[in-house]
Protein backbone atom coordinates (compact mmCIF):
# COMPACT_ATOMS: atom_id res chain seq x y z
CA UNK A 1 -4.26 6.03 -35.47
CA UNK A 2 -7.63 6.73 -35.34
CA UNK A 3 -7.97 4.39 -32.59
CA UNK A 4 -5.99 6.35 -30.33
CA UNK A 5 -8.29 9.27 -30.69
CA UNK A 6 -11.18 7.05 -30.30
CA UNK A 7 -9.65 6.40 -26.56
CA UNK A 8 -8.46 9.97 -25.41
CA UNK A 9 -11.59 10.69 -24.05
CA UNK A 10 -11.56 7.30 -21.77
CA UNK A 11 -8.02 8.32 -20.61
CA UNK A 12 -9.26 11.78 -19.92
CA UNK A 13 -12.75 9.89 -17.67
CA UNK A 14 -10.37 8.12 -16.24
CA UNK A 15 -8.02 10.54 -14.97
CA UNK A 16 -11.12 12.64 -13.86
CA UNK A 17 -12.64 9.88 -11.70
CA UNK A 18 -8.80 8.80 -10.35
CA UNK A 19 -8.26 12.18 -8.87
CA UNK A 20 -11.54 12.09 -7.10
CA UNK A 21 -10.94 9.18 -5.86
CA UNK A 22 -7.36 10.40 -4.66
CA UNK A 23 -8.96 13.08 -2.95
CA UNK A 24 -11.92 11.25 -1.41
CA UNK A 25 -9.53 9.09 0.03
CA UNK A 26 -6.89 11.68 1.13
């Protein structure tokens, strides 16, 4: 379980730098 907590902040980074790129693109 700990492990999953461990990789929220990735998800969250990755989220981040997905909608930038969304809207760099659009």
């Amino acid at each position: 379980m700990a492990g999953f907590f461990i990789q929220l902040p990735t998800w969250s980074s990755s989220i981040q730098l997905l909608e930038i790129s969304l809207d760099f693109v659009g």
